[in-house]
Protein backbone atom coordinates (compact mmCIF):
# COMPACT_ATOMS: atom_id res chain seq x y z
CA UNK A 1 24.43 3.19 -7.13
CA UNK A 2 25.42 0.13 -8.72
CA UNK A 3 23.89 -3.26 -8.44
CA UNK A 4 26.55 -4.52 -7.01
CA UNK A 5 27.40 -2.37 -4.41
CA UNK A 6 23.97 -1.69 -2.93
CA UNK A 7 24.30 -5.89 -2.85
CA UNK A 8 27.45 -5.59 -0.71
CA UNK A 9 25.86 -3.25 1.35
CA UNK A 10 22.76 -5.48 2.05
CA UNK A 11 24.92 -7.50 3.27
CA UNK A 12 26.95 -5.49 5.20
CA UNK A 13 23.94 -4.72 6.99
CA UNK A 14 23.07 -7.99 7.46
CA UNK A 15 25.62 -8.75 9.50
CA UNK A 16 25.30 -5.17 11.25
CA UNK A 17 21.64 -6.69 12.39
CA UNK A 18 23.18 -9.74 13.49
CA UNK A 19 25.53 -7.90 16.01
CA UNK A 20 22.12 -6.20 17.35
CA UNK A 21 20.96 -9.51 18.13
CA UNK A 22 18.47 -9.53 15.09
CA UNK A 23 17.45 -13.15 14.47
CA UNK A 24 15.60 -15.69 11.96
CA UNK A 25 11.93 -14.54 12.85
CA UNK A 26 12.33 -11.44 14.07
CA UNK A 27 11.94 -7.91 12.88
CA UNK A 28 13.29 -4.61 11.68
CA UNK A 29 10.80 -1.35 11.17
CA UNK A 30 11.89 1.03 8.53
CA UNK A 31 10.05 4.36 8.23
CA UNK A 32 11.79 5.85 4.92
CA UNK A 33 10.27 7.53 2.19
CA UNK A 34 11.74 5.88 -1.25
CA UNK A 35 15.87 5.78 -0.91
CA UNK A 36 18.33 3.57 -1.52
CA UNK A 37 18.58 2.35 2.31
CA UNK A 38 15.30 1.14 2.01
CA UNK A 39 16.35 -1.37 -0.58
CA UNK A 40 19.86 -2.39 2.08
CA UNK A 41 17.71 -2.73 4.69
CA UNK A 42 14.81 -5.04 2.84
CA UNK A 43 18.00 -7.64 1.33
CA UNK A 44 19.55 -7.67 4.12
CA UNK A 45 16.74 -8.66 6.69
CA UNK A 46 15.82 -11.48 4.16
CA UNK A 47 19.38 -12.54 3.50
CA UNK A 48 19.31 -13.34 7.45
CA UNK A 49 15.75 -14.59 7.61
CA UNK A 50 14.18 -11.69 9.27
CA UNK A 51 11.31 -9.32 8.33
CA UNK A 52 11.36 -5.94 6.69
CA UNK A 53 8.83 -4.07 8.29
CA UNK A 54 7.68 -0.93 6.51
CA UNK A 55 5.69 2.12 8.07
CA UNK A 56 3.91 4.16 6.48
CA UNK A 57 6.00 7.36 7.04
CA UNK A 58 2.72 9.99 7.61
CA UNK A 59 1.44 8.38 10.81
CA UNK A 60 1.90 10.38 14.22
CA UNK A 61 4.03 8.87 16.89
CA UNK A 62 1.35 6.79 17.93
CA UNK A 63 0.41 4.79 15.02
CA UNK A 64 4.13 4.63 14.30
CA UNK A 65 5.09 3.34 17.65
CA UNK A 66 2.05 0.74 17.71
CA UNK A 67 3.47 -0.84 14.53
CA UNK A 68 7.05 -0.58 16.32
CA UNK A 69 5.81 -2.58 19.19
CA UNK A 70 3.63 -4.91 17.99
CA UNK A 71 6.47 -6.46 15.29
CA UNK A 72 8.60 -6.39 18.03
CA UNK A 73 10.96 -4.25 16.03
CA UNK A 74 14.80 -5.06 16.95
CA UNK A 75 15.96 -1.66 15.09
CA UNK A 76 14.05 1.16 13.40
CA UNK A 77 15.37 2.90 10.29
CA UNK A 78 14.44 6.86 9.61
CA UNK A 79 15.04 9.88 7.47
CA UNK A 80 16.69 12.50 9.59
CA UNK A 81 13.81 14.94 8.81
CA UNK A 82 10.83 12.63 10.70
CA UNK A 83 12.84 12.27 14.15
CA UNK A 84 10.30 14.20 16.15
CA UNK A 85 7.58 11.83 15.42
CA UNK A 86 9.98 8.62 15.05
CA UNK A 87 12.27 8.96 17.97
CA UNK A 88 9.46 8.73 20.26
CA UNK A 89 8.11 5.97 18.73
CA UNK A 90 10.88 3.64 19.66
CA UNK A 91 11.53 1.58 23.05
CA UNK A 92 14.16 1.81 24.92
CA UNK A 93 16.97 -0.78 24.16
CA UNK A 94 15.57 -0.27 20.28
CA UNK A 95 18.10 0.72 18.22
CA UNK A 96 17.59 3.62 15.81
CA UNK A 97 19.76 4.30 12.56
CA UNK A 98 19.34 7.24 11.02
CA UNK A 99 19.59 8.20 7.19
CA UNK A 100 20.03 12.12 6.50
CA UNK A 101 17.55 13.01 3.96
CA UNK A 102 18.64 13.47 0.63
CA UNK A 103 18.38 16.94 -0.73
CA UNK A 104 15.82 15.16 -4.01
CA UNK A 105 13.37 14.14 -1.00
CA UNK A 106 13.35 17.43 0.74
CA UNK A 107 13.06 19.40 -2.30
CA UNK A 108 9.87 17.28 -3.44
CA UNK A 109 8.54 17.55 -0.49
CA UNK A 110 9.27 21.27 0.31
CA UNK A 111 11.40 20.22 3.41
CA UNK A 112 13.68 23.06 5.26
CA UNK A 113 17.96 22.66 4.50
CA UNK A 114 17.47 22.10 8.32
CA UNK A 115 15.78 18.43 7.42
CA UNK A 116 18.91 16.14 6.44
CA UNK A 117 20.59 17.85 10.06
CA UNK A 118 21.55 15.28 12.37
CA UNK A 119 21.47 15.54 16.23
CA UNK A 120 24.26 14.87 18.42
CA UNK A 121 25.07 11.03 19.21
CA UNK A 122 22.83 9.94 16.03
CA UNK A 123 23.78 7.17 14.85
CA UNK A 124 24.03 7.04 10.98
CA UNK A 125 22.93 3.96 9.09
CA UNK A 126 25.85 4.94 6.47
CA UNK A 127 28.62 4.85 8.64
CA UNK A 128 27.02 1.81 10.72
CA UNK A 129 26.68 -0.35 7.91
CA UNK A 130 30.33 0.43 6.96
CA UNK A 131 31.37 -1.12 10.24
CA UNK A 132 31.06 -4.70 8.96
CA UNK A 133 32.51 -7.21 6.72
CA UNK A 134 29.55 -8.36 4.38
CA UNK A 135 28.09 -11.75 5.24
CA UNK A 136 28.67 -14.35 3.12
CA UNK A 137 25.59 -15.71 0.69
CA UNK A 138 23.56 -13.99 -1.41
CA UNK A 139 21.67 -11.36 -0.37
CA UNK A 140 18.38 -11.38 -3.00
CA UNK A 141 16.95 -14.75 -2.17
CA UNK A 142 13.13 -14.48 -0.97
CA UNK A 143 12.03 -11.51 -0.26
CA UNK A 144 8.86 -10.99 2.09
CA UNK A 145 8.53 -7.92 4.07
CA UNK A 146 6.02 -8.07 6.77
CA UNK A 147 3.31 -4.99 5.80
CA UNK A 148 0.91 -3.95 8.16
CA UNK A 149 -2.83 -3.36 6.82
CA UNK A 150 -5.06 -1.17 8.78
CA UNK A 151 -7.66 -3.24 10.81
CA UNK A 152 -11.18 -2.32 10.80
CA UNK A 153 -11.21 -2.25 14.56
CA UNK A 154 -8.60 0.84 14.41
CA UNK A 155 -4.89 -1.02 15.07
CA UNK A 156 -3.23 -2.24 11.87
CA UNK A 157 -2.38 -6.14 11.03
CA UNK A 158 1.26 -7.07 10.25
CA UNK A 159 0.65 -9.81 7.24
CA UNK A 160 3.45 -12.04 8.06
CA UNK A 161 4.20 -15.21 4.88
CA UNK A 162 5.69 -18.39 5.69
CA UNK A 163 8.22 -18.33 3.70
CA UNK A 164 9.49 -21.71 2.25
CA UNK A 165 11.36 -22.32 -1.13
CA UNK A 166 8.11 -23.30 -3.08
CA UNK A 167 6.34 -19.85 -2.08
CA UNK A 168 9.44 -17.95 -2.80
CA UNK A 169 9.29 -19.65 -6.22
CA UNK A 170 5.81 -18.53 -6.33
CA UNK A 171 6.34 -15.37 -5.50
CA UNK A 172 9.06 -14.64 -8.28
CA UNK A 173 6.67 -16.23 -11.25
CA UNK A 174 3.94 -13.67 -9.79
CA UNK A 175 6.42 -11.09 -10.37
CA UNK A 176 6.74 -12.18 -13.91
CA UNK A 177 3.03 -12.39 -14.95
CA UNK A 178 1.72 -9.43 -13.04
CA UNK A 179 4.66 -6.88 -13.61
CA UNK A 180 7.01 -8.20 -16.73
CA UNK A 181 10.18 -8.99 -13.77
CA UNK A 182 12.45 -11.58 -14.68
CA UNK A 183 15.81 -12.31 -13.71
CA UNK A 184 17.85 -10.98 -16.54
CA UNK A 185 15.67 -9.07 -17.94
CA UNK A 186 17.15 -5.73 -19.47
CA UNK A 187 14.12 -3.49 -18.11
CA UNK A 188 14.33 -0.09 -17.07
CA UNK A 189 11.73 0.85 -14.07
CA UNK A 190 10.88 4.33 -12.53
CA UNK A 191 9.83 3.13 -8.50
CA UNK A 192 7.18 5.91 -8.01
CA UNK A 193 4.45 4.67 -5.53
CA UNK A 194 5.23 4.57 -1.48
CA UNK A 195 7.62 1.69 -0.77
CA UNK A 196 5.58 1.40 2.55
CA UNK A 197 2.41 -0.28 0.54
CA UNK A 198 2.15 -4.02 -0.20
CA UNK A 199 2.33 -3.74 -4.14
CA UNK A 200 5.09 -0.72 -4.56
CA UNK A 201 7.32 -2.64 -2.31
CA UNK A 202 6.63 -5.84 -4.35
CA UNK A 203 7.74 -4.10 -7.61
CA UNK A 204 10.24 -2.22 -6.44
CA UNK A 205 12.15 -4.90 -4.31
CA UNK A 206 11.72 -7.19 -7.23
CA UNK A 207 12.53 -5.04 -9.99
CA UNK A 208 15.94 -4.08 -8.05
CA UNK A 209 16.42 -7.35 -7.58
CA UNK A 210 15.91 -8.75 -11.22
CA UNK A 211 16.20 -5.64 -13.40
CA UNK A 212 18.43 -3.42 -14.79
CA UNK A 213 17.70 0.15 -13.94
CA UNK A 214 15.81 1.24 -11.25
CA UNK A 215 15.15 5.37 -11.13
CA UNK A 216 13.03 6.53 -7.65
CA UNK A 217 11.56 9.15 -7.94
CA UNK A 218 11.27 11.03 -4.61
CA UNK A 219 7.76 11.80 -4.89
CA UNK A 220 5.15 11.12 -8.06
CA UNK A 221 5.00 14.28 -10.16
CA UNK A 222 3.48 13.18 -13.75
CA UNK A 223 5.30 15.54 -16.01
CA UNK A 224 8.54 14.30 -14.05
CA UNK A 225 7.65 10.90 -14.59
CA UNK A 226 6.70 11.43 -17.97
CA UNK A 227 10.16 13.11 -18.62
CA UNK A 228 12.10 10.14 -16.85
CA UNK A 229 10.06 7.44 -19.13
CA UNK A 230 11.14 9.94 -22.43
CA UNK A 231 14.83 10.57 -21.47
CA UNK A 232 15.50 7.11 -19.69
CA UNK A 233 13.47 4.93 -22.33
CA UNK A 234 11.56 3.15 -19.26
CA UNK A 235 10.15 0.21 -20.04
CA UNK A 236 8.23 -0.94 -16.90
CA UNK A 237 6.10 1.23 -14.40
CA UNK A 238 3.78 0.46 -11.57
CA UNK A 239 1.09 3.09 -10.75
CA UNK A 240 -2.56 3.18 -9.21
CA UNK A 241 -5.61 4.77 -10.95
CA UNK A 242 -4.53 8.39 -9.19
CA UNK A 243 -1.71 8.46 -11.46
CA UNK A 244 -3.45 7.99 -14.33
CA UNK A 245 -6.43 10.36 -13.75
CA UNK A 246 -3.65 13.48 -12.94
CA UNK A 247 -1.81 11.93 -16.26
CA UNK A 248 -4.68 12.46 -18.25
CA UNK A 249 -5.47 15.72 -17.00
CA UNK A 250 -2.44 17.13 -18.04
CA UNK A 251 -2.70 19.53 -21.33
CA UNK A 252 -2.72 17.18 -24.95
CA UNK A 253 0.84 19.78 -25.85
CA UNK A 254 1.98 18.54 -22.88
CA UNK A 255 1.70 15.25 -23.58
CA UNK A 256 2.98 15.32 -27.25
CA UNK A 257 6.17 16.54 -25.45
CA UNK A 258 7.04 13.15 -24.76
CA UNK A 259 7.60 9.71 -26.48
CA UNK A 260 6.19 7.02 -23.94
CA UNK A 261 6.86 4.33 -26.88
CA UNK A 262 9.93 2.42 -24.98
CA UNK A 263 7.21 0.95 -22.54
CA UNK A 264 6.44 -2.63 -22.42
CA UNK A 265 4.52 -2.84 -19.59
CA UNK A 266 2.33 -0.38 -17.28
CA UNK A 267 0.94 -2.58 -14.05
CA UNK A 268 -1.79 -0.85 -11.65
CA UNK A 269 -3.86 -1.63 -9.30
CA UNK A 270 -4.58 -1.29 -5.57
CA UNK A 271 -7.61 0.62 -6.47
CA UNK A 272 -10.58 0.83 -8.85
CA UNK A 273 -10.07 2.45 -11.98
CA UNK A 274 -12.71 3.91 -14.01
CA UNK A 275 -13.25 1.75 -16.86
CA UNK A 276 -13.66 5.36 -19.08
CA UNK A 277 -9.70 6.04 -17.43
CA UNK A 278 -8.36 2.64 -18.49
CA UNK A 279 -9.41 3.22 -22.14
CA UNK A 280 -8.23 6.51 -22.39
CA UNK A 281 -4.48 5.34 -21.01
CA UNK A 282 -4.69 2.81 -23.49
CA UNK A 283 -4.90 5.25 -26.25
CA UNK A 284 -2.58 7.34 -25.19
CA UNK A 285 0.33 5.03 -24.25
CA UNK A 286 -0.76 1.90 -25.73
CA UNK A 287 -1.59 -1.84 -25.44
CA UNK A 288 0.59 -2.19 -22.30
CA UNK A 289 -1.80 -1.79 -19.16
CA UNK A 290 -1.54 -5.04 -17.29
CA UNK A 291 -4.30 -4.89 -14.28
CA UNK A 292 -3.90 -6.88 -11.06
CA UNK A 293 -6.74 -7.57 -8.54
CA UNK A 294 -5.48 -9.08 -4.80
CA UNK A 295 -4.12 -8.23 -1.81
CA UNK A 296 -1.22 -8.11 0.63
CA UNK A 297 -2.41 -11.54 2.11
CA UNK A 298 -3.33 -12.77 -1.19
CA UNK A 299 -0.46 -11.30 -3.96
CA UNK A 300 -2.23 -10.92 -7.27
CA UNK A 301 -5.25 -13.21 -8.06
CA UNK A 302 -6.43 -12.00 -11.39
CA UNK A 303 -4.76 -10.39 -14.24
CA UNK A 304 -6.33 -8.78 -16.89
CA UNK A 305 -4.45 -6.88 -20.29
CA UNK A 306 -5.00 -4.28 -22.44
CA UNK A 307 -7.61 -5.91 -24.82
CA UNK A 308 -9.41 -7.52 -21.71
CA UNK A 309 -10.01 -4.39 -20.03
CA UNK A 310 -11.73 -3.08 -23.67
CA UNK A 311 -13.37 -6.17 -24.26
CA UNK A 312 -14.97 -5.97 -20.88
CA UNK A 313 -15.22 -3.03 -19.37
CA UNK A 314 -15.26 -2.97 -15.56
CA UNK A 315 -13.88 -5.87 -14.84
CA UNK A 316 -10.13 -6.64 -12.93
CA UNK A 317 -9.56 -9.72 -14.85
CA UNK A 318 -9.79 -13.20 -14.53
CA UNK A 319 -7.71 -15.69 -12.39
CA UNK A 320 -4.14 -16.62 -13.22
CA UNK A 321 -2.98 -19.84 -13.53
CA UNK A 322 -3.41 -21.97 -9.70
CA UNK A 323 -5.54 -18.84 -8.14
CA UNK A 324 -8.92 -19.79 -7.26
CA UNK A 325 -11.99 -17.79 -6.90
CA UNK A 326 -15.47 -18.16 -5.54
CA UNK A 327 -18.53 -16.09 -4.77
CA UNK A 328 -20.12 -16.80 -1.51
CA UNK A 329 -23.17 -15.75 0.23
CA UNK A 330 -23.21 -15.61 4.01
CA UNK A 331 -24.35 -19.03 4.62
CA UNK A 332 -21.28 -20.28 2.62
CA UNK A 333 -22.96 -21.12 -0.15
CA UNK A 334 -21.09 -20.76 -3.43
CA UNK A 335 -22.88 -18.41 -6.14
CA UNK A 336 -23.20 -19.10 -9.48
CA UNK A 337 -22.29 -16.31 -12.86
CA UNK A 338 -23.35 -12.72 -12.26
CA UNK A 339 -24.73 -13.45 -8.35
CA UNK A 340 -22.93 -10.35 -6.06
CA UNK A 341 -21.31 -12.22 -3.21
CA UNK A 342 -18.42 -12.10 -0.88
CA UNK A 343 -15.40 -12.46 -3.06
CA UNK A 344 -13.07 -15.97 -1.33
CA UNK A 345 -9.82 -15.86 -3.15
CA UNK A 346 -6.22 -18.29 -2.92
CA UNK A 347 -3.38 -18.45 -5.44
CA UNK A 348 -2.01 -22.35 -5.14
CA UNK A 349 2.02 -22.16 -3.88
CA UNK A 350 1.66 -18.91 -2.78
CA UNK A 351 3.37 -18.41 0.94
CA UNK A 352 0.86 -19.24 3.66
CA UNK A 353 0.37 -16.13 6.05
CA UNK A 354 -0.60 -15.32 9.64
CA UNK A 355 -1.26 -11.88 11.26
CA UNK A 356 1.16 -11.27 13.45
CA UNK A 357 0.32 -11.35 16.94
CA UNK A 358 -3.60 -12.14 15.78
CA UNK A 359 -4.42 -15.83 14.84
CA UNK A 360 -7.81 -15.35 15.52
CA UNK A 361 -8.13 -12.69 12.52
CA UNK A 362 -6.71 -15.10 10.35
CA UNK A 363 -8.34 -18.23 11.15
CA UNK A 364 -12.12 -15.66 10.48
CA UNK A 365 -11.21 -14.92 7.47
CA UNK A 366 -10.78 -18.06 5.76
CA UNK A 367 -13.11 -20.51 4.50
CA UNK A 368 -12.33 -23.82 2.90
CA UNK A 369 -9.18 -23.01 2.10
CA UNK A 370 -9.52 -19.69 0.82
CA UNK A 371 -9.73 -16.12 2.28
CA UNK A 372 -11.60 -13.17 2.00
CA UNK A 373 -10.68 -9.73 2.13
CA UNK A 374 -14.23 -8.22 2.38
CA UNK A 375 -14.75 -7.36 -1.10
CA UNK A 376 -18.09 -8.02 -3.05
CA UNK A 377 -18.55 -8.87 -6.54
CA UNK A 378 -19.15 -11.35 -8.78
CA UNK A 379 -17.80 -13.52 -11.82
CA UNK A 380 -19.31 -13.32 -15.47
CA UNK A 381 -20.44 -16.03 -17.74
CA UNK A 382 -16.03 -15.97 -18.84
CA UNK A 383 -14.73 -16.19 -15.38
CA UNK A 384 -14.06 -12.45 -15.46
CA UNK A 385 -13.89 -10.64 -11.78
CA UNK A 386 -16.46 -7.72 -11.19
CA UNK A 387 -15.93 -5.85 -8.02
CA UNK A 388 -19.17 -4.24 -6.65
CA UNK A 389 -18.46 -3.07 -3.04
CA UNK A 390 -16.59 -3.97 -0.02
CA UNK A 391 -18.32 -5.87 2.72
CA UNK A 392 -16.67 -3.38 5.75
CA UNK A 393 -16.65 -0.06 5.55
CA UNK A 394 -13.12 0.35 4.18
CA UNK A 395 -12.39 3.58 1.61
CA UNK A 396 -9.34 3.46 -0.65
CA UNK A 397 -8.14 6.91 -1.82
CA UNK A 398 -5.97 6.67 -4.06
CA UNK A 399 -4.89 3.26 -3.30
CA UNK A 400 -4.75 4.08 0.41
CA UNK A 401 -6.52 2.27 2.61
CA UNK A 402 -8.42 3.94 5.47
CA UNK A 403 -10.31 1.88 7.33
CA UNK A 404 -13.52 4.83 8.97
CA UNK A 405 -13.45 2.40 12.47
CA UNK A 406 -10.06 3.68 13.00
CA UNK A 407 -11.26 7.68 12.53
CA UNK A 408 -14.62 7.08 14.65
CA UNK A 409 -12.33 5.44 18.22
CA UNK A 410 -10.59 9.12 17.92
CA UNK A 411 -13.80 11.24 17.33
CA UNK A 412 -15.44 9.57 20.28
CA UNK A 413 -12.60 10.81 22.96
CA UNK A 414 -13.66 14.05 21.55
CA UNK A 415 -14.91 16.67 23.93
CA UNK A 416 -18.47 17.44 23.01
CA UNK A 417 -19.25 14.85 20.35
CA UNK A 418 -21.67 12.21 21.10
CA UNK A 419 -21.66 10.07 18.28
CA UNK A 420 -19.94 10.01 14.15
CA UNK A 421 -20.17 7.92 11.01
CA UNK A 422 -17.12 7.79 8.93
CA UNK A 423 -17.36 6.31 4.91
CA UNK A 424 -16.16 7.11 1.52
CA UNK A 425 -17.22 9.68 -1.16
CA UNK A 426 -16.80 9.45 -4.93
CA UNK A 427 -13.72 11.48 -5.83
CA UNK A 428 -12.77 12.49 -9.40
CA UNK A 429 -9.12 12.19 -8.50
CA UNK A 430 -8.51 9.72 -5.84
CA UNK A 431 -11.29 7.43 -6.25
CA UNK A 432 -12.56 7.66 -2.87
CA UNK A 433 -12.39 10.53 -0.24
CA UNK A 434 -13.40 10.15 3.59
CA UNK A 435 -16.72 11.90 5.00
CA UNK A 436 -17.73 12.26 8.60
CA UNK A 437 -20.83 12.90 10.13
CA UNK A 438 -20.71 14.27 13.70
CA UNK A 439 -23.20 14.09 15.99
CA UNK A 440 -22.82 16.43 18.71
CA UNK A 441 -23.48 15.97 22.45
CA UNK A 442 -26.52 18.45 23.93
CA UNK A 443 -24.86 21.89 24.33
CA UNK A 444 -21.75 21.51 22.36
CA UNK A 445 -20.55 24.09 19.78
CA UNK A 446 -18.18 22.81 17.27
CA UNK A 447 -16.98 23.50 13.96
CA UNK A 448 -15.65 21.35 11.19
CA UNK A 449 -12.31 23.39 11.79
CA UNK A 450 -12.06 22.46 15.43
CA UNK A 451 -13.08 18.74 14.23
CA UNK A 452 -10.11 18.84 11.74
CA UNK A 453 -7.72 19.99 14.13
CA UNK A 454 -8.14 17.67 16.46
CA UNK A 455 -7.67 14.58 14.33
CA UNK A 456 -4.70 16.16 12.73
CA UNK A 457 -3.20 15.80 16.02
CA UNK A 458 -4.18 12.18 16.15
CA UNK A 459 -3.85 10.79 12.95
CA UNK A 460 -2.01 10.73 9.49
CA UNK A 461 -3.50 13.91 7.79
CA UNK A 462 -4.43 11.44 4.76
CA UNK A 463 -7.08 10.37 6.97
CA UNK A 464 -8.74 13.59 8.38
CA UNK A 465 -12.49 13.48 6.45
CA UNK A 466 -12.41 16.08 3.68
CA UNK A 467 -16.03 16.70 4.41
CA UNK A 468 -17.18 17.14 7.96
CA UNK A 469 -21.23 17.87 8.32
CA UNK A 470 -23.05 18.04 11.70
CA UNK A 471 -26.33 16.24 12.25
CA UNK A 472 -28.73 16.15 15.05
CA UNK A 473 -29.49 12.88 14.80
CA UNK A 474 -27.64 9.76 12.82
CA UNK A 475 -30.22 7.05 11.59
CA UNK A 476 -30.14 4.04 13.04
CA UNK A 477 -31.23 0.33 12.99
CA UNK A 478 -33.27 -0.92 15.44
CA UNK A 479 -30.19 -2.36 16.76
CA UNK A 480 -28.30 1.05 17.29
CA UNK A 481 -26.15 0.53 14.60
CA UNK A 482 -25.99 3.54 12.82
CA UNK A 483 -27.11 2.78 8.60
CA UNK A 484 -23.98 4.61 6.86
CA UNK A 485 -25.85 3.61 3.86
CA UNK A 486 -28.20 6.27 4.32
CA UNK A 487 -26.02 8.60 4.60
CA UNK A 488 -24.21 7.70 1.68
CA UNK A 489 -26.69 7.06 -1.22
CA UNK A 490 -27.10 11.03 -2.03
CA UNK A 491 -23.60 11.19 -2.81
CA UNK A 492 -23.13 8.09 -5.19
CA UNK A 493 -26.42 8.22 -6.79
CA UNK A 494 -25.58 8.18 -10.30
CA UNK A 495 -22.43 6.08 -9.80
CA UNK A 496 -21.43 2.40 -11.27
CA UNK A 497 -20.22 1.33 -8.23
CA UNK A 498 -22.44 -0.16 -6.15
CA UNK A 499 -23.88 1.04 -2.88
């Protein structure tokens, strides 16, 4: 599809959200996998001052509909194939377009021909948004989708930026140091990681924006995407650390197949990466890793290149220019080099945010003017960021976030368990999988199969623990609070991250 006419039909659309009474403020959910309506529907909620709100796709109809309700959602947007789960997510009154799935998504995801059917009375966003005359103005100003970030008390947070001309300024020259995007730039970009998460949709929306070509690959396959950079001479890519590990994995013939030369810049992030990973990528493909640290509240806070991440290994960079960063201890009290505190973090000009529907959240996580995510670390003699831990209990797999609180409120409506402790495991591949420990209540026979089933039926299947162990008893403080620690020291003994 051409630049152009994926423009015109952003803005077709915008007026199509008008005529559903979509306003300045409000919102519009869109659960797609990566495809071009994604793109329509992101330009042309910001061309009318609304909010593009993306779901993450694998949640049940519960977590979907939760996000659904709580933006307030004046439409929803889905691929024909998720309907069951979708359709009864959405209120009454709600209006729901629906996109048939292309035949590139089902095949990568092993979907029947039966997926891209479409029930009787659907209504289809294609021949919707041909219904209207375009609306006048440009329809790539801005661009702030509202993304929801799992909460550690088990409902997600919809991080919602003031927008004002300054931050979208702001915004745009972040796009520029952390991923290469500039308007006019003649870069060529593969959009591989979930459009759903905070940095993917960055990228992509910018680099469709700003770029030239824009490939999307249905779902991330490395020797595809290492065919698409050969054949397509890609210049720019985002990935997380998952990518590379399963990169690197592949066989060295494998790798020789392809010339990776064209690229000018590789940005990742959203997860730690091995400092052992980043070295090897960086002989294999080059001087062009650029590493971000931040977050979806934050955008990126430090940056750190190629000969950074050699020079000093471990770290995620340093601040760029405006961003400011300080190392706390929980009296306040700032730290000085090499002293593991909580990690308080702002990027001058950047949009100012709220969570939607949950001042209070916001207002607790800020301190003078800065905010924490709940990450711990520390800054070296340089001004180089060191992440050691994170202060809650939060696992990223595979730059995922899955928050354990979330997992635990399900296990406890289970029949027969009394109590469980949910936390992350090394993993060679994703960084971080989730463990549970179940306690069981007196009498109660379950296996880790029956365990598994029943969250399956409850949550996104990303989430289900990939090790379930029973215990008798879980330690505890003298509080009550159970000490996860305990229970995971034996499996990241030996590790450089820090328990």
């Amino acid at each position: 599809m051409s630049h152009a006419e994926l423009m015109q039909r952003a803005q077709r659309a915008a007026r199509g959200f008008q005529a559903l009474g979509v306003k300045e403020g409000d919102a519009v959910a869109v659960v797609l996998r990566n495809d071009f309506p994604f793109f329509e529907a992101s330009f042309a909620t910001q061309q009318i001052g609304a909010y593009c709100v993306p779901v993450n796709w694998h949640g049940k109809t519960p977590e979907i509909a939760y996000v659904v309700k709580d933006c307030g959602a004046k439409a929803v947007l889905t691929h024909s194939d998720m309907l069951p789960q979708v359709g009864p997510a959405v209120p009454e009154g709600v209006q729901l377009l629906v996109v048939p799935t292309p035949p590139e998504i089902a095949a990568g995801y092993g979907l029947p021909a039966s997926a891209s059917a479409l029930p009787a009375g659907a209504k289809i966003w294609d021949d919707w948004v041909k219904g209207f005359a375009p609306l006048p103005g440009s329809a790539a100003g801005g661009i702030s989708s509202m993304i929801y970030t799992s909460g550690t008390t088990g409902n997600p947070k919809g991080v919602r930026r003031i927008m004002t001309p300054q931050g979208a300024a702001a915004m745009a020259q972040l796009a520029k140091a952390a991923f290469g995007i500039e308007p006019g730039l003649e870069m060529r970009t593969v959009v591989t990681g979930p459009l759903y998460h905070s940095a993917p949709n960055f990228f992509g929306l910018y680099s469709v924006r700003d770029g030239g070509l824009a490939i999307l690959q249905p779902r991330f396959n490395e020797i595809e995407l290492l065919e698409l950079i050969h054949n397509y001479r890609i210049t720019h890519v985002h990935v997380v650390p998952t990518m590379f590990v399963r990169l690197l994995r592949l066989p060295d013939e494998v790798k020789r197949r392809y010339d990776v030369s064209s690229l000018k810049v590789v940005a990742y992030g959203a997860a730690p990466c091995p400092a052992d990973v980043k070295r090897r990528m960086i002989e294999w493909w080059g001087p062009v890793l650029n590493e971000y640290y931040g977050a979806t509240e934050t955008g990126a806070i430090t940056l750190n290149n190629s000969d950074e991440a050699l020079l000093k290994p471990g770290t995620v960079g340093k601040a760029v220019p405006g961003a400011k960063i300080r190392i706390l201890d929980d009296n306040g009290k700032q730290l000085g080099p090499r002293e593991i505190g909580e990690i308080y973090l702002w990027l001058d000009g950047f949009p100012n945010f709220t969570y939607h529907n949950n001042p209070e959240k916001r207002a607790a996580c800020e301190r003078d003017g800065l905010v924490t995510i709940g990450d711990v670390g520390y800054l070296d003699e340089d001004g180089y960021l060191f992440l050691c831990d994170r202060k809650n209990d939060m696992v990223i797999m595979g730059g995922t976030n899955i928050y354990p609180a979330e997992i635990e409120a399900v296990l406890t409506n289970m029949p027969g368990v009394q109590d469980s402790a949910v936390f992350g495991i090394p993993d060679e591949e994703f960084g971080e999988r989730v463990a549970a420990y179940v306690q069981l209540r007196d009498g109660a026979k379950l296996t880790d199969t029956d365990v598994r089933a029943y969250l399956k039926d409850r949550l996104a299947s990303y989430k289900v623990p990939h090790v379930i162990k029973f215990a008798d008893t879980l330690p505890r403080e003298d509080s009550g609070k159970i000490m996860k620690r305990k229970l995971r020291e034996p499996y990241w003994a030996g590790m450089s991250r820090r328990i």
